[in-house]
C-alpha atoms as a PDB file:
ATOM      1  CA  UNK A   1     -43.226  10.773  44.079  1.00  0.00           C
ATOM      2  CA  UNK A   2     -41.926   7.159  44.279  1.00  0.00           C
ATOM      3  CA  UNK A   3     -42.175   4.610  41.504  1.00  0.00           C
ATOM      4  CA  UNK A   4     -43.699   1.288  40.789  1.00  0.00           C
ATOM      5  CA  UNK A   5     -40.722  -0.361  42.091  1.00  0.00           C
ATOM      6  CA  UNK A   6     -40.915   1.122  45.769  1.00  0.00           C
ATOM      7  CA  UNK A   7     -37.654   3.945  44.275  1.00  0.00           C
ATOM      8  CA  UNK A   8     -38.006   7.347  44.351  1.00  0.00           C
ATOM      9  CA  UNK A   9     -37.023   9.699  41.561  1.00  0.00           C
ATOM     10  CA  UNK A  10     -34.254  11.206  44.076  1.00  0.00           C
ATOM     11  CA  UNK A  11     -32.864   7.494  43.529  1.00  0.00           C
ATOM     12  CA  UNK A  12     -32.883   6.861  40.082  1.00  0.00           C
ATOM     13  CA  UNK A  13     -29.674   7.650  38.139  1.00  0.00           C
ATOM     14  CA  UNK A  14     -29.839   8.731  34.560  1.00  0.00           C
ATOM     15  CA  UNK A  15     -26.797   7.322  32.251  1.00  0.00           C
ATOM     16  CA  UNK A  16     -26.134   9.174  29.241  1.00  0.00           C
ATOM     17  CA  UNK A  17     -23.846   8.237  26.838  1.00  0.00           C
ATOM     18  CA  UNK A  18     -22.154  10.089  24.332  1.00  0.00           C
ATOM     19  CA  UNK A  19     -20.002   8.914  21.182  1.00  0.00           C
ATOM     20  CA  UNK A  20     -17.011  10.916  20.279  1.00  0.00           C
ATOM     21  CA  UNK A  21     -17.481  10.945  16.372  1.00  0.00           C
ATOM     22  CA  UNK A  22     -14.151  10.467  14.970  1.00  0.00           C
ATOM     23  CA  UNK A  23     -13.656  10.149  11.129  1.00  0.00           C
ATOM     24  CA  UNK A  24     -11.303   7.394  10.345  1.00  0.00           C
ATOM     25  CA  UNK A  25      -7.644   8.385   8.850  1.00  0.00           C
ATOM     26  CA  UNK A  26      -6.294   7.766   5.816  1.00  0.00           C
ATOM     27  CA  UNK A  27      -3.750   5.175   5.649  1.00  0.00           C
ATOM     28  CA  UNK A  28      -0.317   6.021   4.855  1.00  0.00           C
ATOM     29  CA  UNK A  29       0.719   5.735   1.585  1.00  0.00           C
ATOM     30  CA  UNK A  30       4.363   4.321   0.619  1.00  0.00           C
ATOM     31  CA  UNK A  31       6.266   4.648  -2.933  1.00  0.00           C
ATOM     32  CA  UNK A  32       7.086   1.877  -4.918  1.00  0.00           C
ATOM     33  CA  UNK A  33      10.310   2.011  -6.465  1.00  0.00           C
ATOM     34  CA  UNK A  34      11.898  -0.417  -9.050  1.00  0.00           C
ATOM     35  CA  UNK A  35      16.179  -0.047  -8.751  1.00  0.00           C
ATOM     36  CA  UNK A  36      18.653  -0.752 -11.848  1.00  0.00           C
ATOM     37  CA  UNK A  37      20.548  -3.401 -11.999  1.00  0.00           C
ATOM     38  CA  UNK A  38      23.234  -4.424 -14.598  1.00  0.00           C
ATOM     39  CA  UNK A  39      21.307  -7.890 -15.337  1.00  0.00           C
ATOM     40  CA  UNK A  40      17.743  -7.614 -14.958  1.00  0.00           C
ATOM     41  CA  UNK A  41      16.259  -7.106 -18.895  1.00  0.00           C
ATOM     42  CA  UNK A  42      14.491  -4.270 -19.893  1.00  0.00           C
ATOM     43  CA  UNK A  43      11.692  -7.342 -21.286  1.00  0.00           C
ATOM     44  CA  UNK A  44      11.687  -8.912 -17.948  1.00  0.00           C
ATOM     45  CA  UNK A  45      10.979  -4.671 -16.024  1.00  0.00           C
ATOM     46  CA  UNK A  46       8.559  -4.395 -18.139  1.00  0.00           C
ATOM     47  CA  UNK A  47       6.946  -8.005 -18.330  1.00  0.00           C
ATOM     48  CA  UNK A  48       6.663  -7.103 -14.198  1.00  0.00           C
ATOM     49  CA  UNK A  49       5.001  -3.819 -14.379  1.00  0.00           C
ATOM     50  CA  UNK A  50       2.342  -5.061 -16.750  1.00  0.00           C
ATOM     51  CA  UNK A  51       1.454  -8.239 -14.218  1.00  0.00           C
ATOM     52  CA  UNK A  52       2.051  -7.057 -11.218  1.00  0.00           C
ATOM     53  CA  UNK A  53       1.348  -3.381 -10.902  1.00  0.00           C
ATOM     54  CA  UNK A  54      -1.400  -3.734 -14.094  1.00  0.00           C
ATOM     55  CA  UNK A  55       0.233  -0.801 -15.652  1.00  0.00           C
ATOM     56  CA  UNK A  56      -0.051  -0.136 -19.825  1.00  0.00           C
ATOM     57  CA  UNK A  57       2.756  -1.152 -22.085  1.00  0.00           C
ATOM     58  CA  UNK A  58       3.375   3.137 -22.742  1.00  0.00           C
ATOM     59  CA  UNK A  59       3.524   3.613 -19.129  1.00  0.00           C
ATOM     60  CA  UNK A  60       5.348  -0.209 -18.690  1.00  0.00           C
ATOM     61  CA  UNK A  61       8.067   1.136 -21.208  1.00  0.00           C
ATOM     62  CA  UNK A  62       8.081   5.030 -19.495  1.00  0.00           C
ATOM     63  CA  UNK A  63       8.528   3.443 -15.997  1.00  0.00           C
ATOM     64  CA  UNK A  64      11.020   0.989 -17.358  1.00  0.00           C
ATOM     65  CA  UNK A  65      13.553   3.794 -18.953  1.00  0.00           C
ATOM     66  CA  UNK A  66      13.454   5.368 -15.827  1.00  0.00           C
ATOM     67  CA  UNK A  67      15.052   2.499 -14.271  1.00  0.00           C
ATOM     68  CA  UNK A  68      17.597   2.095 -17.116  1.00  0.00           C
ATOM     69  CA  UNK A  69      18.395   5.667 -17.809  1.00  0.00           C
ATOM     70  CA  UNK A  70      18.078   7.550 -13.667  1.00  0.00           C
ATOM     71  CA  UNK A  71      18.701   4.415 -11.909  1.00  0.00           C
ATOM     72  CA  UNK A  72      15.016   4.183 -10.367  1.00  0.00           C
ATOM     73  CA  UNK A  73      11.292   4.337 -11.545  1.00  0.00           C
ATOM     74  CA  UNK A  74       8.799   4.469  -9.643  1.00  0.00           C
ATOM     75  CA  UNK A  75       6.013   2.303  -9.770  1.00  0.00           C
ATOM     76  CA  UNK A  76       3.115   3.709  -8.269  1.00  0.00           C
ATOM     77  CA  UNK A  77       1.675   4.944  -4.426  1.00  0.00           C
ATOM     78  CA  UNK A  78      -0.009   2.047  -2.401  1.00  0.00           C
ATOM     79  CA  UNK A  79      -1.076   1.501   1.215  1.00  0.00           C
ATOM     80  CA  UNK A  80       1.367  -0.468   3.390  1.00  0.00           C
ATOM     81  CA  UNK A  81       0.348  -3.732   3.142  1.00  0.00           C
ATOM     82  CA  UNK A  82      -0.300  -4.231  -0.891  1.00  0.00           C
ATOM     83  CA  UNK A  83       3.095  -2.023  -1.570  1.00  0.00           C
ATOM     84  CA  UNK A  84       4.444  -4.796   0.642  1.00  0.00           C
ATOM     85  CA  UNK A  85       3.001  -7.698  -1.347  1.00  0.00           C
ATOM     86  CA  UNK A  86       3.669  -5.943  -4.617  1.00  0.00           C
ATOM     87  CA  UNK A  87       7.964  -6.071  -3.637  1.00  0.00           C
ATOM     88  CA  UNK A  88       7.667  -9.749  -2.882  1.00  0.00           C
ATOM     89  CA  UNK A  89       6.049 -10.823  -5.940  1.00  0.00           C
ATOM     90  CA  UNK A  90       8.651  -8.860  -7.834  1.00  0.00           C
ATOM     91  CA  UNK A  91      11.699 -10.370  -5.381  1.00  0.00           C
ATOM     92  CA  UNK A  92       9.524 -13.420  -6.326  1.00  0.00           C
ATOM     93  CA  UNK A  93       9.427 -13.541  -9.978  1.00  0.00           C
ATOM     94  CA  UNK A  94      12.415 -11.774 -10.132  1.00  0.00           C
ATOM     95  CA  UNK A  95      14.326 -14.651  -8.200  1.00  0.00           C
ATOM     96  CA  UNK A  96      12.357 -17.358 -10.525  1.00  0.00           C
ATOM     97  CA  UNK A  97      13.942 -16.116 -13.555  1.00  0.00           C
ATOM     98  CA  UNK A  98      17.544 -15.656 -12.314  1.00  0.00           C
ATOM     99  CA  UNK A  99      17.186 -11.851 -12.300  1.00  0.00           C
ATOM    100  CA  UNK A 100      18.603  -9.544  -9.207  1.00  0.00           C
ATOM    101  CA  UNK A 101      15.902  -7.126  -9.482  1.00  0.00           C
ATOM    102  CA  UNK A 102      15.580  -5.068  -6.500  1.00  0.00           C
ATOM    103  CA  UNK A 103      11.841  -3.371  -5.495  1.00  0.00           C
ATOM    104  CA  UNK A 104      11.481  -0.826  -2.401  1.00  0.00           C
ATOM    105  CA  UNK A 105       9.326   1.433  -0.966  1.00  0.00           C
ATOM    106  CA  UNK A 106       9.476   4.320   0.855  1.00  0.00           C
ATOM    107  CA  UNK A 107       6.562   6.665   2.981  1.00  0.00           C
ATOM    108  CA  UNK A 108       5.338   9.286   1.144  1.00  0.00           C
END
């Protein structure tokens, strides 16, 4: 049997393609942690958890005598990149008003 074209069937190659369907991962989420300090005040912890991480002033105040009382509090879990922006505004502010506070994170 030949085809319009002068080819044969015998000469025709078929291309098939098939897609792999792979469901995106999750991100990785890291743990924000605010660390105490002997100079940072409680006013100023808790001024930053209400503007930066848009937390209540009951879970401000919670968050903020973990700090003073354990040494750490931690904020909240966030992907990479906005835990990373969240610690510089903090080293940000912090460093605006005279204060030492220190913000990390760690994988969860």
């Amino acid at each position: 049997m030949s085809s319009m074209n002068g080819q044969t069937d015998s000469d025709t190659t078929i291309v098939t393609q098939t897609e792999d369907h792979v469901e995106p991962a999750e991100p990785d989420e890291y743990r924000v942690i605010l660390l105490n300090d002997d100079f940072t005040t409680m006013e100023f912890v808790i001024s930053v958890l209400m503007t930066i991480f848009h937390k209540s002033l009951p879970e401000a105040s919670k968050i903020m005598l973990d700090v003073h009382r354990k040494g750490k509090g931690v904020v909240g879990e966030y992907t990479y990149d906005i835990a990373a922006t969240k610690i510089n505004q903090v080293h940000l502010l912090a460093r605006q008003m005279g204060f030492p506070l220190k913000c990390v994170m760690e994988k969860v």
